[in-house]
N, C-alpha and C. Protein backbone atom coordinates (compact mmCIF):
# COMPACT_ATOMS: atom_id res chain seq x y z
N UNK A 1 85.58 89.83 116.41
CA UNK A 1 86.69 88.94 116.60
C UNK A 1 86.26 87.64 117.27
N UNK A 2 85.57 88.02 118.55
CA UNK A 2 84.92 86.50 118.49
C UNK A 2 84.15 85.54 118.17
N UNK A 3 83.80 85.96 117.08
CA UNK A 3 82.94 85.18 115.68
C UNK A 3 83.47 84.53 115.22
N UNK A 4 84.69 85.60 114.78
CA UNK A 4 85.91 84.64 113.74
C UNK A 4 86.86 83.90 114.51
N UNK A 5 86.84 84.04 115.94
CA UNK A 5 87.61 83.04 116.67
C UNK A 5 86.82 81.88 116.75
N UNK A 6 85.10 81.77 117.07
CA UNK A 6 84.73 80.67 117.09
C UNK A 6 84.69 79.65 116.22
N UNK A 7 84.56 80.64 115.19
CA UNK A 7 84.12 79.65 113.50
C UNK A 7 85.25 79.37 112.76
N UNK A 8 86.25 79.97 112.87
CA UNK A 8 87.47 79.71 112.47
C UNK A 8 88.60 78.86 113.32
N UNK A 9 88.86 78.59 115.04
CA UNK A 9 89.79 78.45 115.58
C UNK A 9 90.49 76.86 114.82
N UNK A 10 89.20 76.18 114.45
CA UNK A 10 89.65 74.57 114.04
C UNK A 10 90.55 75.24 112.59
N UNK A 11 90.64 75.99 112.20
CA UNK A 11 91.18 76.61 111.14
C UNK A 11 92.70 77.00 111.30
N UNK A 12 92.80 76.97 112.73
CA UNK A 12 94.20 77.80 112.95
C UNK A 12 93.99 79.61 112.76
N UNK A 13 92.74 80.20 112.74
CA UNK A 13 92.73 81.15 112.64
C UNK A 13 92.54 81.85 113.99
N UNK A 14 92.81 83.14 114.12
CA UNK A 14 92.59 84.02 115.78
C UNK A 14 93.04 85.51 115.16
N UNK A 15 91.99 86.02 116.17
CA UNK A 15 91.59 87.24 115.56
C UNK A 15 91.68 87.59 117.18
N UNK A 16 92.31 89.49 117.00
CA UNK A 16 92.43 89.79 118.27
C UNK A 16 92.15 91.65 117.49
N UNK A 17 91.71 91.99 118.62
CA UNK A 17 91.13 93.57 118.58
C UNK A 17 91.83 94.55 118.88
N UNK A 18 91.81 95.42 118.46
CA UNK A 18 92.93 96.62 118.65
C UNK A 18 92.21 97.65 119.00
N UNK A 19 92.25 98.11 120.06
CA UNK A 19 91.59 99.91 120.34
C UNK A 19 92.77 100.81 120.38
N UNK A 20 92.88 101.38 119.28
CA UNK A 20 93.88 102.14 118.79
C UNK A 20 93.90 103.77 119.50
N UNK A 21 94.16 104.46 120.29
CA UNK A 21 94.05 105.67 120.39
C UNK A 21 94.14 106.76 119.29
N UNK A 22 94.33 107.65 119.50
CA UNK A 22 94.69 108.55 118.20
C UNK A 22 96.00 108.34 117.42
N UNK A 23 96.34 108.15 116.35
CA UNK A 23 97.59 107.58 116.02
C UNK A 23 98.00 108.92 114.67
N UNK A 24 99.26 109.79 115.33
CA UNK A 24 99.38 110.47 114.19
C UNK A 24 100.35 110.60 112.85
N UNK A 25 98.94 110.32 112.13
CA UNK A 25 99.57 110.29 110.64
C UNK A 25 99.22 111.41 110.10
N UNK A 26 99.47 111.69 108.65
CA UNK A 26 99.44 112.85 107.66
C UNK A 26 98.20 113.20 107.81
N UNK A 27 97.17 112.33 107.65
CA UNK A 27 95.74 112.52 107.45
C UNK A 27 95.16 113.43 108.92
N UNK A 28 95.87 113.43 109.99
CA UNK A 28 95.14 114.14 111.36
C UNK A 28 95.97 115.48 111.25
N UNK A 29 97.11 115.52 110.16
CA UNK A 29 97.96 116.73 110.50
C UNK A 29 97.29 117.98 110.48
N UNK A 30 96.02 117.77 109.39
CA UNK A 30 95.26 119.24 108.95
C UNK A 30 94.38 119.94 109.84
N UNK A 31 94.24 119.05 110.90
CA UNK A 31 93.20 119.07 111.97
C UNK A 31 93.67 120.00 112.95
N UNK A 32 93.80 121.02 113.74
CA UNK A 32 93.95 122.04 114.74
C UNK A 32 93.63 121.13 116.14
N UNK A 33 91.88 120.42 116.18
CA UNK A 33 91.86 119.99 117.29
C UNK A 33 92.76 118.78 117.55
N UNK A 34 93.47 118.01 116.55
CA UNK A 34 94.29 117.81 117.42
C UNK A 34 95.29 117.44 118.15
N UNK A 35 95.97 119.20 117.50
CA UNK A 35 97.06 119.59 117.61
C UNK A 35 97.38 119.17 119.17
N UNK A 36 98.61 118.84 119.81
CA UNK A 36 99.42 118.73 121.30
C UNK A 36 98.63 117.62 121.68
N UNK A 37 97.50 116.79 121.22
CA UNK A 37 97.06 115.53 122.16
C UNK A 37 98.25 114.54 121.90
N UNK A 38 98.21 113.66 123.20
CA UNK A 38 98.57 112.74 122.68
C UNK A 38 99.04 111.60 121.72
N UNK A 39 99.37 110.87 120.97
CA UNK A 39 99.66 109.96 120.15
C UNK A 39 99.83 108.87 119.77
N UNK A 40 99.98 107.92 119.14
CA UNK A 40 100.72 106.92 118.65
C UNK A 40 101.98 107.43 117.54
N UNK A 41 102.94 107.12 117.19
CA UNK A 41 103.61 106.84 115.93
C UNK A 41 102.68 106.19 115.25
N UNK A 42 102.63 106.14 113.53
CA UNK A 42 102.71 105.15 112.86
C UNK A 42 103.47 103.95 113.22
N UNK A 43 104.66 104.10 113.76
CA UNK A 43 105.53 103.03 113.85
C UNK A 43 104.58 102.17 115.51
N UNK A 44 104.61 102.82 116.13
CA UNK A 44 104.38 102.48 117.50
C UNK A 44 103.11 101.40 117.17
N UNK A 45 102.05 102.23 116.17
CA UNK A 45 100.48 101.55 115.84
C UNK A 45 101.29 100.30 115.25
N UNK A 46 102.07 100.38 114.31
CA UNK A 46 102.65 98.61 113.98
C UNK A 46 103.03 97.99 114.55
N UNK A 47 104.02 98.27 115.85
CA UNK A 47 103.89 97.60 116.68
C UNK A 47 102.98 97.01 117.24
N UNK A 48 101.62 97.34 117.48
CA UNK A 48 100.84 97.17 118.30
C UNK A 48 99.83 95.54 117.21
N UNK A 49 100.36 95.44 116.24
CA UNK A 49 99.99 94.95 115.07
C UNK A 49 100.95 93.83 115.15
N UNK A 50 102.15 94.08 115.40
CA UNK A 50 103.07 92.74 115.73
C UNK A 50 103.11 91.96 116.55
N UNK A 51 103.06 92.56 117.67
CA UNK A 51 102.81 92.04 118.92
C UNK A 51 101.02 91.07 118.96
N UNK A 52 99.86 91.55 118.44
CA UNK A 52 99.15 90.71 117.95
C UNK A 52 99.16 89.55 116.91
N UNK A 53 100.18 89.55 116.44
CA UNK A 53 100.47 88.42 115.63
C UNK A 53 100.94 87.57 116.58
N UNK A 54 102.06 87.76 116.34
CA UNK A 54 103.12 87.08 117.33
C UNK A 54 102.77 86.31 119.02
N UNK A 55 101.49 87.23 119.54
CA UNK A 55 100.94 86.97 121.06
C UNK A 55 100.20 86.36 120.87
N UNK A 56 98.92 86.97 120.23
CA UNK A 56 97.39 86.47 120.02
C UNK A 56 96.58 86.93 121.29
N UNK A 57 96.59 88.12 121.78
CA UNK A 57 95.88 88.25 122.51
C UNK A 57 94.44 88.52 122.06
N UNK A 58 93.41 88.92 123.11
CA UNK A 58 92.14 88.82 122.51
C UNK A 58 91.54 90.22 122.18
N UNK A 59 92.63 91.04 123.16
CA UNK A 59 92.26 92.59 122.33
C UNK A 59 93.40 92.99 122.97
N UNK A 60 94.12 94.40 122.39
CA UNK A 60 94.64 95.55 122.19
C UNK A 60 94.06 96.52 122.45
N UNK A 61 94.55 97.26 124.18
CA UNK A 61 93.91 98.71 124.26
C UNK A 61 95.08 99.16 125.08
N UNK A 62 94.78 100.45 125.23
CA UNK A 62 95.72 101.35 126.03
C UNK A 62 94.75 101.33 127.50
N UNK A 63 95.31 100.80 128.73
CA UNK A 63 95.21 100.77 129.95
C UNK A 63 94.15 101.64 130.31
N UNK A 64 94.33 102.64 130.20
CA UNK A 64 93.20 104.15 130.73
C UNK A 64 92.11 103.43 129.61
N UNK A 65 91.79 103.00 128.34
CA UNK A 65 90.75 102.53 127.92
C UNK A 65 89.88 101.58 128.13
N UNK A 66 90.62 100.44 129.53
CA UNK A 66 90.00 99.61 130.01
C UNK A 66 88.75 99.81 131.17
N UNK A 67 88.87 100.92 131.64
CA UNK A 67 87.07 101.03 132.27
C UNK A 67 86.13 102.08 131.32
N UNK A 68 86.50 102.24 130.41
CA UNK A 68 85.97 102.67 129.63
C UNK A 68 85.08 100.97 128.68
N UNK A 69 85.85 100.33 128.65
CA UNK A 69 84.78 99.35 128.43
C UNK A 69 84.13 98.71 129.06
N UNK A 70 84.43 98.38 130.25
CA UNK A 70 83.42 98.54 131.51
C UNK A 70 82.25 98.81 131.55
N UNK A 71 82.72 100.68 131.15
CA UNK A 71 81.46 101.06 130.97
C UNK A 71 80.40 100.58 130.13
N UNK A 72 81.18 100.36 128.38
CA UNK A 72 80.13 100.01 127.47
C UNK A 72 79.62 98.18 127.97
N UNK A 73 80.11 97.89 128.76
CA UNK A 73 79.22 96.42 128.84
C UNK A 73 78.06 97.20 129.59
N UNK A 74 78.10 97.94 130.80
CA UNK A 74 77.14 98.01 131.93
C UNK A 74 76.37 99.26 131.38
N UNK A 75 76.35 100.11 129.99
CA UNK A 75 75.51 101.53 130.00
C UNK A 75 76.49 102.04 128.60
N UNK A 76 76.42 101.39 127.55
CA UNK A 76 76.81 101.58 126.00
C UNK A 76 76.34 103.28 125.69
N UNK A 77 75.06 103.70 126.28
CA UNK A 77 74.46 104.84 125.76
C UNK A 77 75.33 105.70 126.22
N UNK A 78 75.61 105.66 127.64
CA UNK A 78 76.56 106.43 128.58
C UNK A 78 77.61 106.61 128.05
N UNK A 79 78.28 105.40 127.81
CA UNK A 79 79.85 105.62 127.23
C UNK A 79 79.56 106.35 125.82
N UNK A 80 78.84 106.30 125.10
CA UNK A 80 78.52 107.21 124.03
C UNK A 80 78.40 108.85 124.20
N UNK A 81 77.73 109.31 125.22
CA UNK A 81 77.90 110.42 125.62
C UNK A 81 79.21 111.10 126.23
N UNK A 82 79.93 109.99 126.89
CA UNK A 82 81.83 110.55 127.58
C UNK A 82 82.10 110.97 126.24
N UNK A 83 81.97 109.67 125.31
CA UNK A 83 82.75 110.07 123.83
C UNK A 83 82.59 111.06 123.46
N UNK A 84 81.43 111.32 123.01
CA UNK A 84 81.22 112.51 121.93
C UNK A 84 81.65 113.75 122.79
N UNK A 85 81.62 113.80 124.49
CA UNK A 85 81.74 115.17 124.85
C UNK A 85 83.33 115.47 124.86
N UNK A 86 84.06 114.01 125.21
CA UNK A 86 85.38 114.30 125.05
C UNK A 86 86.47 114.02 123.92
N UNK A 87 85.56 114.03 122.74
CA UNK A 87 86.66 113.70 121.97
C UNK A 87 86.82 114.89 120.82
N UNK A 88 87.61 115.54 120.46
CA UNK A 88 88.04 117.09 120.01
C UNK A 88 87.32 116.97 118.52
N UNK A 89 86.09 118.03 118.70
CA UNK A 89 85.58 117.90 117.06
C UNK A 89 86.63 119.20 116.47
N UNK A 90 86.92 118.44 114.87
CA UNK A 90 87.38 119.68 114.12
C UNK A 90 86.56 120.62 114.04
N UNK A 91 87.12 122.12 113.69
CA UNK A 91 86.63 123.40 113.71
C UNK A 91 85.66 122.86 112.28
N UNK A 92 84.68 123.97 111.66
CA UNK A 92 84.17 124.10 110.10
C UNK A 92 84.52 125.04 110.07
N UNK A 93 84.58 124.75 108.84
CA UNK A 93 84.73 126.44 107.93
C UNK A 93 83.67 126.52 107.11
N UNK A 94 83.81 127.75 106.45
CA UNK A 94 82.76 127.91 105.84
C UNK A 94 82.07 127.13 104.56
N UNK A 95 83.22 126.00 104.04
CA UNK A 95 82.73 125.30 103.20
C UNK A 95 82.61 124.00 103.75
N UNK A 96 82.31 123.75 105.12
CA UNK A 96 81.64 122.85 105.88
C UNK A 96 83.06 121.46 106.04
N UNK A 97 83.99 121.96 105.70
CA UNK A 97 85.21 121.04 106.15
C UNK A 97 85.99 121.72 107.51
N UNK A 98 86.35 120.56 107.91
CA UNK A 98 87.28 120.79 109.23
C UNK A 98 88.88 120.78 108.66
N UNK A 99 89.58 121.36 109.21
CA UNK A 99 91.16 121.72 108.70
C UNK A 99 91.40 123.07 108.95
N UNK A 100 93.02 123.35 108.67
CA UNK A 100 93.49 124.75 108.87
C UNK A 100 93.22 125.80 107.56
C-alpha cells in the first residue's frame, strides 16, 4: 500500500490495508477448528471496506492486532512462530483434506 500511495498519490489514488481477522463465510463453515472462534460477518468485513473508502486510513486492524505488529517490525521470525502456534490448523483426514 505504500508503494501505491507513493507512486500514485499525484493520481488521486490511496490505498489503505486491511488485517482482517477470521471472517465467517461458507468457505470456513466445513472447518471444525473453527468452530466457536470468534468472527467477522461478511457484512461487518464490508464494512470494514467502506469505512476505508470513505476515511482513507493507512491500515485496518482489529486493536488486539496492533502489538502484534510491533512485533513483526522488531522480530518478523518471532511473530511467525505466535502464528503458526496459535492459529487453529484443520484436522486431515485420510484423503489429506481438512473438513467434517
Amino acid at each position: 500500500s505504500r508503494v501505491i500511495d507513493n507512486e500514485l498519490a499525484e493520481s488521486g489514488v490511496h490505498s489503505t490495508t486491511i488485517y482482517y481477522p477470521l471472517v465467517a463465510t461458507p468457505m470456513i463453515a466445513p472447518t471444525r477448528a473453527y468452530d466457536g472462534l470468534a468472527a467477522l460477518s461478511a457484512d461487518e468485513a464490508a464494512d470494514w471496506m467502506v469505512v476505508a473508502a470513505r476515511t482513507r486510513p493507512v491500515r485496518i486492524a482489529p486493536r488486539r492486532m496492533l502489538p502484534l505488529r510491533a512485533l513483526d517490525i522488531v522480530s518478523p521470525r518471532l511473530l511467525n512462530g505466535v502464528m503458526k502456534r496459535s492459529t487453529p490448523r484443520p484436522e486431515r483426514t485420510a484423503g489429506g483434506s481438512g473438513g467434517r
